[in-house]
Structure formats: structure tokens, C-alpha cells
PDB file of N, CA and C in Angstrom:
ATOM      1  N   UNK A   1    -106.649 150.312-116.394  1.00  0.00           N
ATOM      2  CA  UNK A   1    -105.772 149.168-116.327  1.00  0.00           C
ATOM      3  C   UNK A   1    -105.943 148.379-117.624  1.00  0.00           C
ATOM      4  N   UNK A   2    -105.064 148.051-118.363  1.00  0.00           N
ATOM      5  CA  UNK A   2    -105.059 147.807-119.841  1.00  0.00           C
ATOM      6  C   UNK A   2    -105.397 146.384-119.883  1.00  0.00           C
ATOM      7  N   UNK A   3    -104.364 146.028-119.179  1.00  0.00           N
ATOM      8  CA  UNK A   3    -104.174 144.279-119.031  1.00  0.00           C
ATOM      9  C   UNK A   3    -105.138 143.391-117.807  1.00  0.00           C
ATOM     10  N   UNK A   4    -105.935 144.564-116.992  1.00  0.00           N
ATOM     11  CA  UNK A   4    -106.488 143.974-115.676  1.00  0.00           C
ATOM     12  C   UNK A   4    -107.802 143.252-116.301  1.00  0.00           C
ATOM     13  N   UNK A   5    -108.528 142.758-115.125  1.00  0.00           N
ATOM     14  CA  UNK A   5    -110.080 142.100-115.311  1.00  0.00           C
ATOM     15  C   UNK A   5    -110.756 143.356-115.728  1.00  0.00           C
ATOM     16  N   UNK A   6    -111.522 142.558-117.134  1.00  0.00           N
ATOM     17  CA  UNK A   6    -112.751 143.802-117.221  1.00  0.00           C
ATOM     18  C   UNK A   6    -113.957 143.395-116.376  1.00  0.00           C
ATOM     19  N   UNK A   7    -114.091 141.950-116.077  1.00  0.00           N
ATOM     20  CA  UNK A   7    -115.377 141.633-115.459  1.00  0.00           C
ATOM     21  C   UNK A   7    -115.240 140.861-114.594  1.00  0.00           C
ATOM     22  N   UNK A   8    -116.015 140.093-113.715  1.00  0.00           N
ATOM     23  CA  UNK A   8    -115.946 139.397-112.771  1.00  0.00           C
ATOM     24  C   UNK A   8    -115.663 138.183-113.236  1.00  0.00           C
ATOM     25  N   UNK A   9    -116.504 138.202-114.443  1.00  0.00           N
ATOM     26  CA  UNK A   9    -116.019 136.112-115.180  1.00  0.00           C
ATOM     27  C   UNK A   9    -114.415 136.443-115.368  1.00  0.00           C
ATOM     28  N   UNK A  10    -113.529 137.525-115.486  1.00  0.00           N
ATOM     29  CA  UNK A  10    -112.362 137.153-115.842  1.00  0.00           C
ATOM     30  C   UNK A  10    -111.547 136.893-114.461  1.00  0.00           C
ATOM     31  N   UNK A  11    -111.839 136.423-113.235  1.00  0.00           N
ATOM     32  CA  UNK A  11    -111.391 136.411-111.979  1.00  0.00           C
ATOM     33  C   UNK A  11    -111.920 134.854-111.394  1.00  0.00           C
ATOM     34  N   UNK A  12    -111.096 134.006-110.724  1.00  0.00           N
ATOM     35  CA  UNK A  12    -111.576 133.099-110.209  1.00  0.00           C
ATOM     36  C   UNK A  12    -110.394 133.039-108.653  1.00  0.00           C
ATOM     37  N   UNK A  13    -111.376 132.916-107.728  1.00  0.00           N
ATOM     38  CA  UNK A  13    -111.184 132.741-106.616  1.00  0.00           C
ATOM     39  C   UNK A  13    -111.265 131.467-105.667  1.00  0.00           C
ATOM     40  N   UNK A  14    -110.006 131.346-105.680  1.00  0.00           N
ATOM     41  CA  UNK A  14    -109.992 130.231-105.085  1.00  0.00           C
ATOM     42  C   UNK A  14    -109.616 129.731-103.261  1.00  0.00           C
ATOM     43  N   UNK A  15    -109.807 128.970-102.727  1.00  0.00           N
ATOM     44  CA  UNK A  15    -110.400 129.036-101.463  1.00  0.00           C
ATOM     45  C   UNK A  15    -109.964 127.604-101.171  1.00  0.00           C
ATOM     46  N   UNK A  16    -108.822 126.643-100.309  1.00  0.00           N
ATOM     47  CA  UNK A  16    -108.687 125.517 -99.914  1.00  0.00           C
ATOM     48  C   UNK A  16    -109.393 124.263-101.046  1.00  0.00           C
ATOM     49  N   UNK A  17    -108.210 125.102-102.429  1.00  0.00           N
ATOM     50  CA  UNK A  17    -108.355 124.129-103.861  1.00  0.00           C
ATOM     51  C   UNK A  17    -109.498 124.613-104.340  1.00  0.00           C
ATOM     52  N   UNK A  18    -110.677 124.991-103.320  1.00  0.00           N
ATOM     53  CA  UNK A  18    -112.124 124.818-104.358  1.00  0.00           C
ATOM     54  C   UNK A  18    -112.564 126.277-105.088  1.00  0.00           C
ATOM     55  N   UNK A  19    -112.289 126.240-106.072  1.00  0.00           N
ATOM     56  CA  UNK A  19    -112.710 126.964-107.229  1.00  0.00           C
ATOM     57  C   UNK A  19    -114.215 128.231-106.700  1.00  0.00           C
ATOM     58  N   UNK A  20    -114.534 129.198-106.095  1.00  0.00           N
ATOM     59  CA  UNK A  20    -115.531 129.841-105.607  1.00  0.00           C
ATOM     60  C   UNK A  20    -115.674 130.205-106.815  1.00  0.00           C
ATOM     61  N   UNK A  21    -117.967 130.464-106.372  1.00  0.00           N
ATOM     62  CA  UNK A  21    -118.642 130.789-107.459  1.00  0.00           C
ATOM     63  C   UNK A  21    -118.791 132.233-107.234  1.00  0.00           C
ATOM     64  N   UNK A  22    -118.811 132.794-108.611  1.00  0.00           N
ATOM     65  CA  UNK A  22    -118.716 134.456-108.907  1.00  0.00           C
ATOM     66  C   UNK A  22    -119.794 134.822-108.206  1.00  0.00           C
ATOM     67  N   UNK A  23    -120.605 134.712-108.258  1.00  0.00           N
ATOM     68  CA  UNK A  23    -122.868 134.787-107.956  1.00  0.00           C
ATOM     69  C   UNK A  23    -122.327 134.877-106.838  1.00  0.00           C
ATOM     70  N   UNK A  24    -121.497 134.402-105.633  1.00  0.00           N
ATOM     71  CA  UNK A  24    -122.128 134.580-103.712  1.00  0.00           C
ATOM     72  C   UNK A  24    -120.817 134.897-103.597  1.00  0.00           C
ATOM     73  N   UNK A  25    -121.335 135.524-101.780  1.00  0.00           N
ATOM     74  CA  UNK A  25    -120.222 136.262-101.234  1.00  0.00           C
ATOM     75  C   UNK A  25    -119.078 135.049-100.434  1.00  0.00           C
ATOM     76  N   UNK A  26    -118.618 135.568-100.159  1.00  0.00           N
ATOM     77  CA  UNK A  26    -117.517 134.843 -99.082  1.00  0.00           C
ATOM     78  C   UNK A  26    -118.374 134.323 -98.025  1.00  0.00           C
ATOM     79  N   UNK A  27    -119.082 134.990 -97.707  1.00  0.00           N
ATOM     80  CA  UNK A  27    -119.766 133.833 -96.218  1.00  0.00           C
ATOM     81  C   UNK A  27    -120.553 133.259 -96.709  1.00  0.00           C
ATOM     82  N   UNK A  28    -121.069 133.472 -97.959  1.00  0.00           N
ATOM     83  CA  UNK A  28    -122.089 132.410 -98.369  1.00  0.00           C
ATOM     84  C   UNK A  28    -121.642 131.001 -99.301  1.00  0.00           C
ATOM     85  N   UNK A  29    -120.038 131.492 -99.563  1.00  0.00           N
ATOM     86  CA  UNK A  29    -119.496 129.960 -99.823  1.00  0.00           C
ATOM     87  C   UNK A  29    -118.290 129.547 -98.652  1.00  0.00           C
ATOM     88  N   UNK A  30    -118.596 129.701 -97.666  1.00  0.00           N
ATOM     89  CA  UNK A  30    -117.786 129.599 -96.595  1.00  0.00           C
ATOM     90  C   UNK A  30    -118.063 127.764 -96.000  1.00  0.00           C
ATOM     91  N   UNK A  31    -117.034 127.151 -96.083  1.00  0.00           N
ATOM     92  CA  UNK A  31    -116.995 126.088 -95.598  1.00  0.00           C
ATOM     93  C   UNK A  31    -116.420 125.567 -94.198  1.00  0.00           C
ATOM     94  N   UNK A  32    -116.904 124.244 -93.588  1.00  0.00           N
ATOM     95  CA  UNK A  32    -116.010 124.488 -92.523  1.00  0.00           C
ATOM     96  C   UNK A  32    -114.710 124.308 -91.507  1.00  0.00           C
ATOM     97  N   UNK A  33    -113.970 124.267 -92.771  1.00  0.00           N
ATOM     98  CA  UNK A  33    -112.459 124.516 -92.985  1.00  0.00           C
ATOM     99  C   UNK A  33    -111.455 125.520 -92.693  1.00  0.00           C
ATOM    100  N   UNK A  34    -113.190 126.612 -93.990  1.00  0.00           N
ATOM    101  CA  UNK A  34    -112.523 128.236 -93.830  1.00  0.00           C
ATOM    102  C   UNK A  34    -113.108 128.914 -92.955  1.00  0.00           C
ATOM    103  N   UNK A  35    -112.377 129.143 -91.479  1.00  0.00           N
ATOM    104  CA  UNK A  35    -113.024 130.330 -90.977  1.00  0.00           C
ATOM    105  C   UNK A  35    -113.037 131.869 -91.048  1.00  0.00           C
ATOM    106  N   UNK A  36    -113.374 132.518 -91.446  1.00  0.00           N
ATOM    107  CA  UNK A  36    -113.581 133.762 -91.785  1.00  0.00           C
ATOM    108  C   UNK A  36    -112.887 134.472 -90.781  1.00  0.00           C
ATOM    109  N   UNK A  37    -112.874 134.715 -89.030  1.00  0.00           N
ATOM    110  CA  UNK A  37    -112.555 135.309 -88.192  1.00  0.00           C
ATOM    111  C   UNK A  37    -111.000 135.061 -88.213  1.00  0.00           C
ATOM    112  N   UNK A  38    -110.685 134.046 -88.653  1.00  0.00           N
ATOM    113  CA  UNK A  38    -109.291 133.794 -88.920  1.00  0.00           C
ATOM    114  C   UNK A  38    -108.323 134.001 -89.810  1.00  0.00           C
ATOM    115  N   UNK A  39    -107.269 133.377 -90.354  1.00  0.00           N
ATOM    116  CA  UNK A  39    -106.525 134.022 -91.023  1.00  0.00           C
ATOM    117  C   UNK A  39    -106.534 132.973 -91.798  1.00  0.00           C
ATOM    118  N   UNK A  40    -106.697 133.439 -93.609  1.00  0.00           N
ATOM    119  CA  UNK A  40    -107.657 132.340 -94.215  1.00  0.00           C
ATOM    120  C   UNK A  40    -106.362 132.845 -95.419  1.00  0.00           C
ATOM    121  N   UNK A  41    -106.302 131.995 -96.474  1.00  0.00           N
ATOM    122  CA  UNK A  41    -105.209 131.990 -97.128  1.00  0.00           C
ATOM    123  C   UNK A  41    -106.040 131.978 -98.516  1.00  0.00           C
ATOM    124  N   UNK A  42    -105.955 132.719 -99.925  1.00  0.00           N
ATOM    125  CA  UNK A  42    -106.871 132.781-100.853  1.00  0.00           C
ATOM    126  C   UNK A  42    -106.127 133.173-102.180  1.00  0.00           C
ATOM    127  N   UNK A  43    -106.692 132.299-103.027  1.00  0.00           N
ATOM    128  CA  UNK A  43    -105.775 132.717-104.470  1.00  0.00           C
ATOM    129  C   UNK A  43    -106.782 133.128-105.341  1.00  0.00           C
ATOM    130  N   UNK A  44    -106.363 134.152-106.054  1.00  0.00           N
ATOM    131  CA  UNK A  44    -106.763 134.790-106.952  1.00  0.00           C
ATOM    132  C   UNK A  44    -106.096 134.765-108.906  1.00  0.00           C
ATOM    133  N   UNK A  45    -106.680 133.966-109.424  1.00  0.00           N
ATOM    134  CA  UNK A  45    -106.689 133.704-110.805  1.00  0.00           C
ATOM    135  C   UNK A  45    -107.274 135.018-111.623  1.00  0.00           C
ATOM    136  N   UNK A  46    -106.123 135.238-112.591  1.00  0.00           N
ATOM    137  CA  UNK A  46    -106.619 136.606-113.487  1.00  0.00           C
ATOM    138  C   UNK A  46    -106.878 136.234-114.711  1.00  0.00           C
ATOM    139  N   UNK A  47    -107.988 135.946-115.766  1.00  0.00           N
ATOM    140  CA  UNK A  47    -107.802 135.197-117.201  1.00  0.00           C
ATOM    141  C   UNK A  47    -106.984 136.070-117.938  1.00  0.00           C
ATOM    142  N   UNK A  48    -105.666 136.086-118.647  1.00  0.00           N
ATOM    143  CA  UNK A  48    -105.453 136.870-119.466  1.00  0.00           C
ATOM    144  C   UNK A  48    -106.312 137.368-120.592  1.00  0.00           C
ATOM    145  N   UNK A  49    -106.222 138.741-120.868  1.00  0.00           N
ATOM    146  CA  UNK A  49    -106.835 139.206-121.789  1.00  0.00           C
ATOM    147  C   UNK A  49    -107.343 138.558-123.342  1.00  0.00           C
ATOM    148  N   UNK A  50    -108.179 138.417-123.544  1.00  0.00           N
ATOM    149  CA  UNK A  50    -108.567 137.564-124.901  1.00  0.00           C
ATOM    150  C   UNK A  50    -107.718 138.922-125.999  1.00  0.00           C
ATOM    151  N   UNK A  51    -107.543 138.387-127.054  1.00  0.00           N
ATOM    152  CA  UNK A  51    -107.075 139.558-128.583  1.00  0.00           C
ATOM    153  C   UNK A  51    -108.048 139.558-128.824  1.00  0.00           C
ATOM    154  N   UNK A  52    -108.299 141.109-128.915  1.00  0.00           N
ATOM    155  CA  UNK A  52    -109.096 141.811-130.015  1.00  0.00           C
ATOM    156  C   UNK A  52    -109.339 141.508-131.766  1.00  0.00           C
ATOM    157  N   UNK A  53    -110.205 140.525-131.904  1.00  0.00           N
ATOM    158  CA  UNK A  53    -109.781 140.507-133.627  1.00  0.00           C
ATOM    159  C   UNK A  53    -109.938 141.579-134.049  1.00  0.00           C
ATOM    160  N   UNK A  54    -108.935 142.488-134.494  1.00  0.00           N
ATOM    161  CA  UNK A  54    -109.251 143.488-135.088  1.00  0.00           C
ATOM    162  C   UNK A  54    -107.656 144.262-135.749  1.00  0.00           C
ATOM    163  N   UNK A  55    -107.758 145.418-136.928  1.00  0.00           N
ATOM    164  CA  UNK A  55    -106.736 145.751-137.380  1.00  0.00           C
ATOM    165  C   UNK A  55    -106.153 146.803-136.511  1.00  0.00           C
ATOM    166  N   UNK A  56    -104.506 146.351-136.711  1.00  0.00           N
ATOM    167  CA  UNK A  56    -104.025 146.506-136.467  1.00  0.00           C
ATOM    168  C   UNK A  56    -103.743 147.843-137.005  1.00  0.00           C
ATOM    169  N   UNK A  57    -103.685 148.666-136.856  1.00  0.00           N
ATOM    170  CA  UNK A  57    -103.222 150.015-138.042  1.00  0.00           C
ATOM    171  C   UNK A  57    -102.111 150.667-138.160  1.00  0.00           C
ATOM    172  N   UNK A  58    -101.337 150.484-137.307  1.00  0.00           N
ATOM    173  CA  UNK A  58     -99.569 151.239-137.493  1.00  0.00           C
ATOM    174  C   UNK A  58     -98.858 149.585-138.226  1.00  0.00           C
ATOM    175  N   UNK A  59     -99.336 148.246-137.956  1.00  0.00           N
ATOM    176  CA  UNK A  59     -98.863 147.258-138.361  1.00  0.00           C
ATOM    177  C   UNK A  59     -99.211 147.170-139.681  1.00  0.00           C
ATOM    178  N   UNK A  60    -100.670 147.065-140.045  1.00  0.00           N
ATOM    179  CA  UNK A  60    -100.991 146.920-141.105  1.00  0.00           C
ATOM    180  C   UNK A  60    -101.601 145.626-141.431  1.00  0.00           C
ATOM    181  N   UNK A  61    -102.148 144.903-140.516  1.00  0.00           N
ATOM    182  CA  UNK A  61    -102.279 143.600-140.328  1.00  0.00           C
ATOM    183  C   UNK A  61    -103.449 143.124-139.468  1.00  0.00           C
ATOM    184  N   UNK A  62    -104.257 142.188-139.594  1.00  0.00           N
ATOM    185  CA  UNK A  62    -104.749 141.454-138.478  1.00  0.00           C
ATOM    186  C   UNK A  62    -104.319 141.249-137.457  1.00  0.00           C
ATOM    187  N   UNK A  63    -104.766 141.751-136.165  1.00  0.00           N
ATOM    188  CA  UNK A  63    -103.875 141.683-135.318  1.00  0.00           C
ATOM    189  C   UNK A  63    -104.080 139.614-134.673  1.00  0.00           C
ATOM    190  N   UNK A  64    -104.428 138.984-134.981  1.00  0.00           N
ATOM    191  CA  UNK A  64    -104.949 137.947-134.973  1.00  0.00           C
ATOM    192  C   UNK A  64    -103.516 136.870-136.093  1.00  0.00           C
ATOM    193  N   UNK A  65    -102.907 137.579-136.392  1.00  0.00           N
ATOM    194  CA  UNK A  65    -101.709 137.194-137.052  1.00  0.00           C
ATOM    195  C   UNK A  65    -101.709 137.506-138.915  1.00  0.00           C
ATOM    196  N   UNK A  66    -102.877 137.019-139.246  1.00  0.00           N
ATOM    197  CA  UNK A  66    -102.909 137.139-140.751  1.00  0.00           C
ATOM    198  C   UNK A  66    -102.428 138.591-141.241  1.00  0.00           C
ATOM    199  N   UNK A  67    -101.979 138.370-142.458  1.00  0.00           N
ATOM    200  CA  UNK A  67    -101.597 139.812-143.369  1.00  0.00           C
ATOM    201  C   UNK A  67    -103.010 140.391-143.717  1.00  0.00           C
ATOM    202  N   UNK A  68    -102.968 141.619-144.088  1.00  0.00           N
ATOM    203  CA  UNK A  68    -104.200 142.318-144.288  1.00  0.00           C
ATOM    204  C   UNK A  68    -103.543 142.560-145.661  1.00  0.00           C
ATOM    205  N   UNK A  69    -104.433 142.506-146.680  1.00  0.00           N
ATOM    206  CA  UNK A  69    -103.818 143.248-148.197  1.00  0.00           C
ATOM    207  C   UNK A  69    -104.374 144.410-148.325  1.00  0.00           C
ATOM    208  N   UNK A  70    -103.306 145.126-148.916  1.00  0.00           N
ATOM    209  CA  UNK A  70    -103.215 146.545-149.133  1.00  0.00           C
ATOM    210  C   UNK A  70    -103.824 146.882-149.972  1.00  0.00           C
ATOM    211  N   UNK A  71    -104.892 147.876-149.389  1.00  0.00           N
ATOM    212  CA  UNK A  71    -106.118 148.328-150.676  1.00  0.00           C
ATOM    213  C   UNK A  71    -105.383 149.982-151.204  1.00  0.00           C
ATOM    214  N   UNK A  72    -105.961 149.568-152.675  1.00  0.00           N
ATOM    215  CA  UNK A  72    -105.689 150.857-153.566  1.00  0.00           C
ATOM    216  C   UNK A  72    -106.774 151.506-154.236  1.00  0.00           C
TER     217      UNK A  72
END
């Protein structure tokens, strides 16, 4: 998956507004709001991919925007 999470920091889970911590499971940040046996409603945040600083090579360029000069 090109564009997906490579890691867990790139995912945030969220839970009745509150932001859940990566480190514990679902019952261990379970509040008592959210019941688990029930039908619990949950959003999932994806960080988009950071750019690679790096060249570009069919472009010819930084892929970071700058021109790369052409070595001879």
C-alpha cells in the first residue's frame, strides 16, 4: 500500500472526541461512555504520507520542489 500507514504513529484513533493513546488497547482506554459490548462509533485519522527528500530521477529535480543542476 503506497499511500497507507507505515506505522502506528501514522494512525490516530479516535473515540467520543478523545484522541486514544497508540501504547493501550481498547479496553484499556475504555471509558464510561464507551461500552465495548455495544455498538460504539470510532474514527480513524490517517497522517498523510510525509515526501521523501530525495531525487527525483525521470524529473530531474528535488522532489521537495527545488531544481537539481545538471552535472557534466
Amino acid at each position: 500500500m503506497e499511500n497507507g500507514p507505515r506505522t502506528i504513529n501514522d494512525l490516530k484513533l479516535i473515540n467520543a472526541g478523545k484522541i486514544l493513546e497508540n501504547n493501550k488497547t481498547l479496553a484499556e482506554c475504555r471509558s464510561a461512555i464507551c461500552d465495548l459490548s455495544g455498538v460504539t462509533t470510532m474514527h480513524v485519522v490517517v497522517k498523510p504520507p510525509s515526501q521523501d527528500r530525495g531525487i527525483d530521477k525521470e524529473e530531474g529535480r528535488v522532489r521537495n520542489g527545488e531544481r537539481k543542476r545538471k552535472e557534466r
